[in-house]
Protein backbone atom coordinates (compact mmCIF):
# COMPACT_ATOMS: atom_id res chain seq x y z
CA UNK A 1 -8.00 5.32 -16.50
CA UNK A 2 -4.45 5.89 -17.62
CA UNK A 3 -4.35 9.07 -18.50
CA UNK A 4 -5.41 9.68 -14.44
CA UNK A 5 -1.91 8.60 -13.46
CA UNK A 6 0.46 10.71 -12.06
CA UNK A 7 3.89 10.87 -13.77
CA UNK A 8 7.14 11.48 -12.85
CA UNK A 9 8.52 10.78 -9.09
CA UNK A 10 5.32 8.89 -8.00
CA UNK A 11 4.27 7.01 -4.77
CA UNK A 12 3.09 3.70 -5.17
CA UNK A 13 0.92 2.12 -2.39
CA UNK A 14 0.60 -1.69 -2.52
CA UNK A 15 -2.20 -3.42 0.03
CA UNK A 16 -3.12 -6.94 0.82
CA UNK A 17 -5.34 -8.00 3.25
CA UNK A 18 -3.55 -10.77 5.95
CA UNK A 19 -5.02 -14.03 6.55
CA UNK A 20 -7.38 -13.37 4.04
CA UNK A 21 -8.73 -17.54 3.01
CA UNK A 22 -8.52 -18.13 7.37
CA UNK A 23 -11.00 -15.06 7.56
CA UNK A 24 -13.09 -16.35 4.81
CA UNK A 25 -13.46 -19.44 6.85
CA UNK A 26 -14.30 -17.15 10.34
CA UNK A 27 -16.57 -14.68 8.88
CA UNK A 28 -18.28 -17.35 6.12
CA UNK A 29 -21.47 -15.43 4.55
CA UNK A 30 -20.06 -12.24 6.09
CA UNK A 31 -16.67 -12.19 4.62
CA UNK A 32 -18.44 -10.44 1.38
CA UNK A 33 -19.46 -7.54 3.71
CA UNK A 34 -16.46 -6.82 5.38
CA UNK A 35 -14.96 -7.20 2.17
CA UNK A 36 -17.27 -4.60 0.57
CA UNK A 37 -16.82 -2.19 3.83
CA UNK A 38 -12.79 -2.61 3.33
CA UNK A 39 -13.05 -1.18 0.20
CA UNK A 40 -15.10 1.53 0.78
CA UNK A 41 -13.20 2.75 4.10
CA UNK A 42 -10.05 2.60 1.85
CA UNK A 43 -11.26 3.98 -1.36
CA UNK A 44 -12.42 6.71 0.71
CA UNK A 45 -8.82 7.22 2.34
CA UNK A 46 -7.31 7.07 -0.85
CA UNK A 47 -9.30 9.43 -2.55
CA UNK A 48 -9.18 12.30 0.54
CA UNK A 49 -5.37 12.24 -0.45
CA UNK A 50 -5.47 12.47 -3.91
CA UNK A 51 -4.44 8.55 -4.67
CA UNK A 52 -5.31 7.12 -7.93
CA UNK A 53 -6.46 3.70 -8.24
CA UNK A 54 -4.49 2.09 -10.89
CA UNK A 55 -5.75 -1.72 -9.93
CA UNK A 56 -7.29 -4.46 -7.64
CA UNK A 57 -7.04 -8.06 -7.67
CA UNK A 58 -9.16 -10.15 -5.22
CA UNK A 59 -8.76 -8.07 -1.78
CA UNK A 60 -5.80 -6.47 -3.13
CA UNK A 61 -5.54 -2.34 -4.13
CA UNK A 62 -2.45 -0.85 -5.79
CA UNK A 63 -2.81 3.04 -5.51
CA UNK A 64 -0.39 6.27 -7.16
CA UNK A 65 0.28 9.42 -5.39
CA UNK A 66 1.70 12.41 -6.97
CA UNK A 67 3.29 13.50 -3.22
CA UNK A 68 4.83 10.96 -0.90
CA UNK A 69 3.23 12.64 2.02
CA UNK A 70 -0.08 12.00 0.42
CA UNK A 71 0.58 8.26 0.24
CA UNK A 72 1.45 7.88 3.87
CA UNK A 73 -1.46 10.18 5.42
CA UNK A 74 -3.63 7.75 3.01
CA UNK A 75 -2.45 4.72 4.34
CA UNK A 76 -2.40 6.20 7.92
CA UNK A 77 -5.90 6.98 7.43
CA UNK A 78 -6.71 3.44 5.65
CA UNK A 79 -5.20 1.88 8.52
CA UNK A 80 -6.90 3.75 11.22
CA UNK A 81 -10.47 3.17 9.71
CA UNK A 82 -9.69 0.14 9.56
CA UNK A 83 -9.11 -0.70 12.99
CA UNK A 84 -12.06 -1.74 14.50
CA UNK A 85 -12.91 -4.06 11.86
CA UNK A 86 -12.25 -7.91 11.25
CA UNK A 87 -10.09 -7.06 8.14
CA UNK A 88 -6.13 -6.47 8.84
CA UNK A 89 -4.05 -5.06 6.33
CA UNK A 90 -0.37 -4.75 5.19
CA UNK A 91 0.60 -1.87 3.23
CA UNK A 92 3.90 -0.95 1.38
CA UNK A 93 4.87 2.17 0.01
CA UNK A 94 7.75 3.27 -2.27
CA UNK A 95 8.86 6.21 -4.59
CA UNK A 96 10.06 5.95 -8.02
CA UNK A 97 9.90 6.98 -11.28
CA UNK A 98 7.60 4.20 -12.90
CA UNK A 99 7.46 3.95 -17.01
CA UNK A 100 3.24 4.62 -17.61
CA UNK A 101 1.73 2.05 -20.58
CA UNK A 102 -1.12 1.90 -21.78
CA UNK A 103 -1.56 -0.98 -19.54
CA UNK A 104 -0.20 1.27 -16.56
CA UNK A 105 2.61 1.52 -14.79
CA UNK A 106 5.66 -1.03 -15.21
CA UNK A 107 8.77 -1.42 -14.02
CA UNK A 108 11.30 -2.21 -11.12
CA UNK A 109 9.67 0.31 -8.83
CA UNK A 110 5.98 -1.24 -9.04
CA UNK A 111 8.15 -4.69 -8.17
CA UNK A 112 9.94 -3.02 -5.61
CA UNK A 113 6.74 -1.23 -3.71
CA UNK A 114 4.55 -4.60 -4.09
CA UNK A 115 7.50 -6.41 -2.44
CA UNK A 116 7.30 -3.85 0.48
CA UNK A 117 3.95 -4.82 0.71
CA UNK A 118 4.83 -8.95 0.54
CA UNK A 119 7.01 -8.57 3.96
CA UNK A 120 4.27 -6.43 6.31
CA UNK A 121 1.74 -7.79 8.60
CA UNK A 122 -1.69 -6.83 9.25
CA UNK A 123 -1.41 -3.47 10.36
CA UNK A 124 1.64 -2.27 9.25
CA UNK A 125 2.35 0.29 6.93
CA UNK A 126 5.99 -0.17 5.32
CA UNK A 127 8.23 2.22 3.61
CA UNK A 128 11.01 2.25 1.56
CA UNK A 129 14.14 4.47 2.23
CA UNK A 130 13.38 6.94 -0.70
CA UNK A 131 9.94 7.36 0.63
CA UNK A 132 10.88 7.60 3.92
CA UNK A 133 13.04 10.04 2.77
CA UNK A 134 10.23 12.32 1.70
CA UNK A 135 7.84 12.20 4.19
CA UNK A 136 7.39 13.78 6.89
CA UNK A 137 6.06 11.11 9.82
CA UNK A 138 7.24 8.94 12.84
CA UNK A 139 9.16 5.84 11.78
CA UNK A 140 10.70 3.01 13.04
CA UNK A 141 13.83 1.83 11.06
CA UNK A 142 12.95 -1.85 10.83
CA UNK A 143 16.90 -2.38 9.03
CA UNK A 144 17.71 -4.07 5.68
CA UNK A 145 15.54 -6.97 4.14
CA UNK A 146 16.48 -8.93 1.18
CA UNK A 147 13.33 -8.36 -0.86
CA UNK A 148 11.82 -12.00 -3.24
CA UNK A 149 13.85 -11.29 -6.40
CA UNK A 150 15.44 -8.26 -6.07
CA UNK A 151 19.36 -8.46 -6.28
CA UNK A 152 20.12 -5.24 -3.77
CA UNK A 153 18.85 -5.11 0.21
CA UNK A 154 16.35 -2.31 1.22
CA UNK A 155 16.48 -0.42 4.18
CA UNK A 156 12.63 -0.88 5.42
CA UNK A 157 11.48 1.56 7.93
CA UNK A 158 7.59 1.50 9.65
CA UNK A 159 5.10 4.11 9.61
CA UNK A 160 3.90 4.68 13.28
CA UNK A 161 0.18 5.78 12.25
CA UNK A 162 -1.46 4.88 15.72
């Protein structure tokens, strides 16, 4: 629901599960399952940190965080119970100031984190400088990426969650 969001400075957390139509082929019948259990284990991270689920689409989640440090802890977490399943997943997290619509957020932030989330691997949790900026955690400064469509380089850095 809208009115859930956080406003302001918010975290956006952008996820997308790698490999995703080869793994449909491995895991046939079964890819509903591990589907179903990805959720859950990340829904689950999510919500111990105080994310909001603003949307899915197919094995996708795009989550708001009120605190930057929230939004990497999550996606530590997400990542880490994921781990011994068949499902890998990129994650990409950046801070802005999103405009909220009715429809949600908009804006060159939620463009910005999802294309974070476009460059990751399975695994990998990336963050942009102004998160990085505000949390807290071991990184690995991964240098500057020309993002799909954005005019200016960002400086990617890597959360180190194992």
């Amino acid at each position: 629901m809208v009115s859930d969001l956080p406003t302001g400075v918010v975290t956006l957390l952008f996820t997308d599960v790698e490999g995703s139509t080869r793994l449909l082929h491995e895991l046939g019948d079964d890819y509903g399952e591990a589907l179903h259990e990805h959720r859950r284990r990340l829904r689950a991270a999510f919500a111990v940190h105080e994310g909001v689920e603003v949307d899915t689409q197919g094995d996708a989640f795009f989550v708001a965080f009120a605190r930057a440090s929230n939004a990497a802890a999550a996606a530590a977490d997400g990542q880490r119970a994921l781990a011994d399943g068949p499902i890998r997943v990129r994650m990409g997290l950046h801070t802005g100031e999103p405009r909220l619509t009715e429809e949600g957020y908009v804006g060159f932030d939620v463009h910005k984190g999802a294309r974070i989330a476009g460059v990751g691997h399975g695994g990998q949790v990336l963050l942009s400088q102004t998160t990085c900026a505000l949390v807290d955690a071991n990184v690995r400064d991964l240098g500057v990426h020309r993002l799909k469509d954005l005019s200016a380089p960002e400086r990617i850095y890597q959360l180190e969650w194992c």
